[in-house]
Every structure is written in structure tokens, then in C-alpha cells.
Protein backbone atom coordinates (compact mmCIF):
# COMPACT_ATOMS: atom_id res chain seq x y z
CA UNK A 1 -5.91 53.37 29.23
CA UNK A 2 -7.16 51.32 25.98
CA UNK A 3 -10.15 50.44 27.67
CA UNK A 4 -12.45 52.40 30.22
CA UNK A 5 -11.84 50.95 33.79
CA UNK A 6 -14.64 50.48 36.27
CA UNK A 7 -13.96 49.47 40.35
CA UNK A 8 -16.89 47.70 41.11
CA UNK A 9 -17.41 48.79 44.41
CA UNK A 10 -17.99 51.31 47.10
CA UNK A 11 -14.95 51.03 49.15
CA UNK A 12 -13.46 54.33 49.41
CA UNK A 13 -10.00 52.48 50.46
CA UNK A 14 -10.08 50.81 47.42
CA UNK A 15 -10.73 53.85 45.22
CA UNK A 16 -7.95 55.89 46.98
CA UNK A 17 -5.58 53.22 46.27
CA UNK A 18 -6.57 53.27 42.50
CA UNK A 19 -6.72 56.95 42.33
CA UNK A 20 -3.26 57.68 44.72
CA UNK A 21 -1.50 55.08 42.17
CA UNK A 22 -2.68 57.32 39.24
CA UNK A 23 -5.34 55.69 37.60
CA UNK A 24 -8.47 57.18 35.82
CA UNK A 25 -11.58 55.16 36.60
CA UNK A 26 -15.47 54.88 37.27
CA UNK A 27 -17.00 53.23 40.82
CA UNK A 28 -20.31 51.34 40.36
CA UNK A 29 -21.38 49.21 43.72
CA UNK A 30 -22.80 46.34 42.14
CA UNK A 31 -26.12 44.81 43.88
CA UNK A 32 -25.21 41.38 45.20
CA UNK A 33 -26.20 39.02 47.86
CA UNK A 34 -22.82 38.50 49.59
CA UNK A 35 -23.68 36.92 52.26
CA UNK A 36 -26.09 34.30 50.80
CA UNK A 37 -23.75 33.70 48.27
CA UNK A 38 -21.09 33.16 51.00
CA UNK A 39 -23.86 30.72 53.13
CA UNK A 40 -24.45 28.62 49.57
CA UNK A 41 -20.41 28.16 48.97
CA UNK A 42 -19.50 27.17 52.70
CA UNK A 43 -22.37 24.87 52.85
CA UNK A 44 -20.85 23.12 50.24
CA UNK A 45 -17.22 23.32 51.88
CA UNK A 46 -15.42 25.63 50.06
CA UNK A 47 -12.24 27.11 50.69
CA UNK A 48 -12.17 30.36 51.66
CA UNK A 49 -9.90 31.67 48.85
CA UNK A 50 -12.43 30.18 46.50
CA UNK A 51 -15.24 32.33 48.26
CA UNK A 52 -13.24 35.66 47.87
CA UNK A 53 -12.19 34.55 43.86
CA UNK A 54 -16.22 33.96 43.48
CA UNK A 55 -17.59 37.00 45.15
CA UNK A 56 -14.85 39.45 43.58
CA UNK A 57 -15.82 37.68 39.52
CA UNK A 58 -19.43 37.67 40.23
CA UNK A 59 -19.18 41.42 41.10
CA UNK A 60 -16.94 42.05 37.91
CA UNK A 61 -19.28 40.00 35.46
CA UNK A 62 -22.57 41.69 36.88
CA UNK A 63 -21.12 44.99 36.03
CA UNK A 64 -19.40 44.05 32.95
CA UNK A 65 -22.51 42.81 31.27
CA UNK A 66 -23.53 46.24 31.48
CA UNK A 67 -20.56 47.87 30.73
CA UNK A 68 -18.96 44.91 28.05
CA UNK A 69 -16.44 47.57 26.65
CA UNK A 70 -14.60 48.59 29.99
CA UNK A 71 -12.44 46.64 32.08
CA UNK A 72 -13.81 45.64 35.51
CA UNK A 73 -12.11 45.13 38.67
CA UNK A 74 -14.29 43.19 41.27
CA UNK A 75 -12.57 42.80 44.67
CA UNK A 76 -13.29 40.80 47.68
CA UNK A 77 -11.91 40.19 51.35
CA UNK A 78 -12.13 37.57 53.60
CA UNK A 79 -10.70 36.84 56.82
CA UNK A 80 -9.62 33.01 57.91
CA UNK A 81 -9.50 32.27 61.53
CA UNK A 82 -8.47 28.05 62.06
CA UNK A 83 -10.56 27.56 59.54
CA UNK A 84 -13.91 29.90 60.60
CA UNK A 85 -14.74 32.86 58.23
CA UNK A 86 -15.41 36.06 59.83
CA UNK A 87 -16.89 38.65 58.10
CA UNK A 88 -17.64 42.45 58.55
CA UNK A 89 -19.11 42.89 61.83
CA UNK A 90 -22.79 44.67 62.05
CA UNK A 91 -22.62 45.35 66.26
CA UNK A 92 -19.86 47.00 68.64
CA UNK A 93 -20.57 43.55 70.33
CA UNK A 94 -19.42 41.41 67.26
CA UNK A 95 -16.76 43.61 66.80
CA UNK A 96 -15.51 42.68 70.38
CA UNK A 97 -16.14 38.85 70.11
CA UNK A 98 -14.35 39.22 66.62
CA UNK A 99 -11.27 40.45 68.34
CA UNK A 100 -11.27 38.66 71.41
CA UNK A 101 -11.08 35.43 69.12
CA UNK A 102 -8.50 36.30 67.03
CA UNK A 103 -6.57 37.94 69.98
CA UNK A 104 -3.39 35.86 70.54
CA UNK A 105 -4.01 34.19 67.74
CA UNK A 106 -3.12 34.42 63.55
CA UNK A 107 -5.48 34.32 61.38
CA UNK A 108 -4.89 34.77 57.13
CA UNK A 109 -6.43 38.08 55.20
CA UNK A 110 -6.71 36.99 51.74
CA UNK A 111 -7.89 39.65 48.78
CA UNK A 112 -9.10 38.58 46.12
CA UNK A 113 -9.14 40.80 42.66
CA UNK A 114 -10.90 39.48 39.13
CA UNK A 115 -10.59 41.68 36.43
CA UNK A 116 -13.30 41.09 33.57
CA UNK A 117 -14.44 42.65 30.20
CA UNK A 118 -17.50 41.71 27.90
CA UNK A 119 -18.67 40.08 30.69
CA UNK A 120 -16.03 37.25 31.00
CA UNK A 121 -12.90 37.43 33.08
CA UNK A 122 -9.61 37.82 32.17
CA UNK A 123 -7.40 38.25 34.98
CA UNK A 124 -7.52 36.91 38.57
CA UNK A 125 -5.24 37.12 41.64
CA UNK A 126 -5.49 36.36 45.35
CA UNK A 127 -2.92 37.77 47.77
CA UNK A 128 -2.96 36.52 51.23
CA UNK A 129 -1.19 38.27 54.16
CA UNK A 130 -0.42 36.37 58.03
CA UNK A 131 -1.53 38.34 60.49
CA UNK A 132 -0.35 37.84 64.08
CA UNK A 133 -2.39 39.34 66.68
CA UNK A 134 -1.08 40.67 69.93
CA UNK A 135 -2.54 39.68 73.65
CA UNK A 136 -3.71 42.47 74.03
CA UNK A 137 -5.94 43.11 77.46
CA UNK A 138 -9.77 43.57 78.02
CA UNK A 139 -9.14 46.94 79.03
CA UNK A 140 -7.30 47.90 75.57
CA UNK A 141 -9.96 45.71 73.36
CA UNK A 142 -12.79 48.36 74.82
CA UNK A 143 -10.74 51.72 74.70
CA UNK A 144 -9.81 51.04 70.95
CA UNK A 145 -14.11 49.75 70.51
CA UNK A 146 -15.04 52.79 71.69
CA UNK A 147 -12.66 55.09 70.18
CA UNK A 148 -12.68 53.11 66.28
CA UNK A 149 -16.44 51.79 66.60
CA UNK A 150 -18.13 52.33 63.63
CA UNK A 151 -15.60 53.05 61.73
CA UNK A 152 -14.31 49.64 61.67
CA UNK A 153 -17.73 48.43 60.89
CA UNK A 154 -16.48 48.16 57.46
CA UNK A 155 -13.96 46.27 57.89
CA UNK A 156 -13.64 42.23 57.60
CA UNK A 157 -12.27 41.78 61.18
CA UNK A 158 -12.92 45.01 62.75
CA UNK A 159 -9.64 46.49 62.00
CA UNK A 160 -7.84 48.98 59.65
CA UNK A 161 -4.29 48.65 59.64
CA UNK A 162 -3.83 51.92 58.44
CA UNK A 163 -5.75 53.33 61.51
CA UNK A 164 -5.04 52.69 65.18
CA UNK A 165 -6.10 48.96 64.15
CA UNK A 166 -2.28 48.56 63.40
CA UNK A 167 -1.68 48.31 67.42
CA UNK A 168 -3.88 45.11 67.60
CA UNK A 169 -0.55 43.09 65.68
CA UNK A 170 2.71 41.91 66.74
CA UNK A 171 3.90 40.56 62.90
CA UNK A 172 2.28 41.03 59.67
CA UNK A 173 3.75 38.86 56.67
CA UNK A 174 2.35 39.73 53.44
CA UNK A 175 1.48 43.24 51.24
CA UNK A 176 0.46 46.29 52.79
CA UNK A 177 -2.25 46.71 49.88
CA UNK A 178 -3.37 43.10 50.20
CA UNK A 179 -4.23 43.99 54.28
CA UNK A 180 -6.44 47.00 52.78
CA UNK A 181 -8.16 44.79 50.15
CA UNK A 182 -6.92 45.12 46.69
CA UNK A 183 -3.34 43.00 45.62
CA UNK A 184 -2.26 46.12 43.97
CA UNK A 185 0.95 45.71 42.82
CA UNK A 186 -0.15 42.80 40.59
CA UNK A 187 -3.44 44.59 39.17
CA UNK A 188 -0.60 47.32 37.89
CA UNK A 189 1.49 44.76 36.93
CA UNK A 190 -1.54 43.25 34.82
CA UNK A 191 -2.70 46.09 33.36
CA UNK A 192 1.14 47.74 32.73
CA UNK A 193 1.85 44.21 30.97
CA UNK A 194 -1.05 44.25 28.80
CA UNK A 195 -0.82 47.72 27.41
CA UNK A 196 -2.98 49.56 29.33
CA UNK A 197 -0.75 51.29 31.66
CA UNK A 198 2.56 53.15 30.47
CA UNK A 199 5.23 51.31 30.55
């Protein structure tokens, strides 16, 4: 690496993916108001790609400006169900109204990556991936609650595909790393392109 590189965040998914695919890098969480942020932009009816693009640069520039030397990936998720944005749940009872909505149902995953140094940004991507969701029964929805819950607490949707949440689907169209939050294939193409990787 030419530069330092910094994941701002706390997601251990997203710093296994970085680390499995052979990168050296720091983690700092950085302290932001997601969900007020996320209130302000739907209240003035933005899309939700534009939410995940805003809340992964303003993560990136917040810890850039302290770190103006290192490249800084900032990474957000959000889910899009008909049009309703559903974010992480806080209850087993959320969890379950999360899933009974979306059961039947497909709903978009989009992840959002902003890569930013000196404080300014300098690469951006959003992947999206389709998910189709299975009818799954009432019985099923409680067994997998009560066998995943809280685990999937951290998780936009309540699921992890990587996890038993992969038996909620009957399709997914898109990239496996874009389901688990970071479009990683095109952050190493980025960063391969501009000299930072090996080619």
C-alpha cells in the first residue's frame, strides 16, 4: 500500500472481508448520528441509494480529517422494501415484523462504499443485490428468531446470508460481498488500478 488504509467501522464482517482478501489496515468506528442523519435525508425524499452514498462519505470524511494521509473506506447498508427503509432491528419483535414483511416478498440490499483521503473523497460505488424471500411459515420465522436472535441484531434486515439467514431466500441476484456490506470486488479493483494494490 502507498497510503495507510483505515475501515471506518466496527463491523467485524467487513474487516474479515478486508483482512481474508489480504489487505493490511486500521478499524476506527467513527461517532455518527445514523439514524438522525437518515430521518433528515428521507424527510426530504431521498433515494435510498443516496442515503447509503451519504452515510458511508460522511463516515470516511469524519475520519479522514483526522487521519488526511491514509485512505478511508466508509461503508453503509441499507435495505429497500417497495419503497420503505428498514434498518437494523433493536427487538426480537422488530426482527419478526421485519421478516414477516419482507416474507414473500423482494426487497433490494444496496452497499454503499466511499473511499476518501485528506478529507475529500475520491472513490465511490454502490452495489445493489435482489433479494427474493421465501414464504416461509410462522412456525419457521420463530425457530430461526430464537435460534439467530441477537445475532442478527446487527444486521439491516435481520439476516446474515452467510448464517442460517441464507434459508429465508428462494433467489438472490447480485454479489455475495455486496449482501454482507462492502462491494468488494470493485474497492480491489480501485485500489489495484490506482497503484495501491499489486498488480
Amino acid at each position: 500500500m502507498n497510503a495507510p488504509l483505515i475501515l471506518a467501522s466496527g463491523s467485524s464482517i467487513r474487516q474479515n472481508l478486508l483482512r481474508n482478501a489480504g489487505l493490511t489496515f486500521d478499524a476506527v468506528t467513527p461517532r455518527v448520528d445514523e439514524e438522525g442523519v437518515r430521518a433528515a435525508l428521507l424527510a426530504e425524499g431521498a433515494k435510498p441509494r443516496d442515503i447509503a452514498d451519504t452515510l458511508a462519505e460522511l463516515k470516511a470524511t469524519k475520519i479522514s480529517a483526522r487521519h488526511p494521509a491514509a485512505l478511508v473506506i466508509g461503508c453503509d447498508q441499507v435495505l429497500d422494501l417497495g419503497g420503505e427503509l428498514l434498518s437494523k432491528p433493536e427487538t426480537m419483535d422488530q426482527a419478526r415484523a421485519q421478516l414477516s414483511a419482507m416474507r414473500g416478498k423482494r426487497h433490494d440490499l444496496l452497499s454503499a462504499a466511499v473511499i476518501c483521503q485528506a478529507g475529500r473523497p475520491l472513490w465511490r460505488h454502490i452495489g445493489m443485490a435482489r433479494m427474493t424471500v421465501r414464504p416461509f411459515s410462522d412456525d419457521w420465522l420463530e425457530g430461526y428468531l430464537a435460534r439467530n436472535w441477537p445475532d442478527i441484531s446487527v444486521s439491516v434486515g435481520a439476516y446474515k446470508l452467510e448464517a442460517e439467514g441464507v434459508r429465508l431466500f428462494s433467489r438472490v441476484d447480485g454479489d455475495y460481498f455486496t449482501v454482507l456490506g462492502l462491494p468488494l470486488l470493485d474497492l480491489l479493483s480501485f485500489l489495484t488500478l490506482r497503484g495501491d494494490l499489486q498488480q
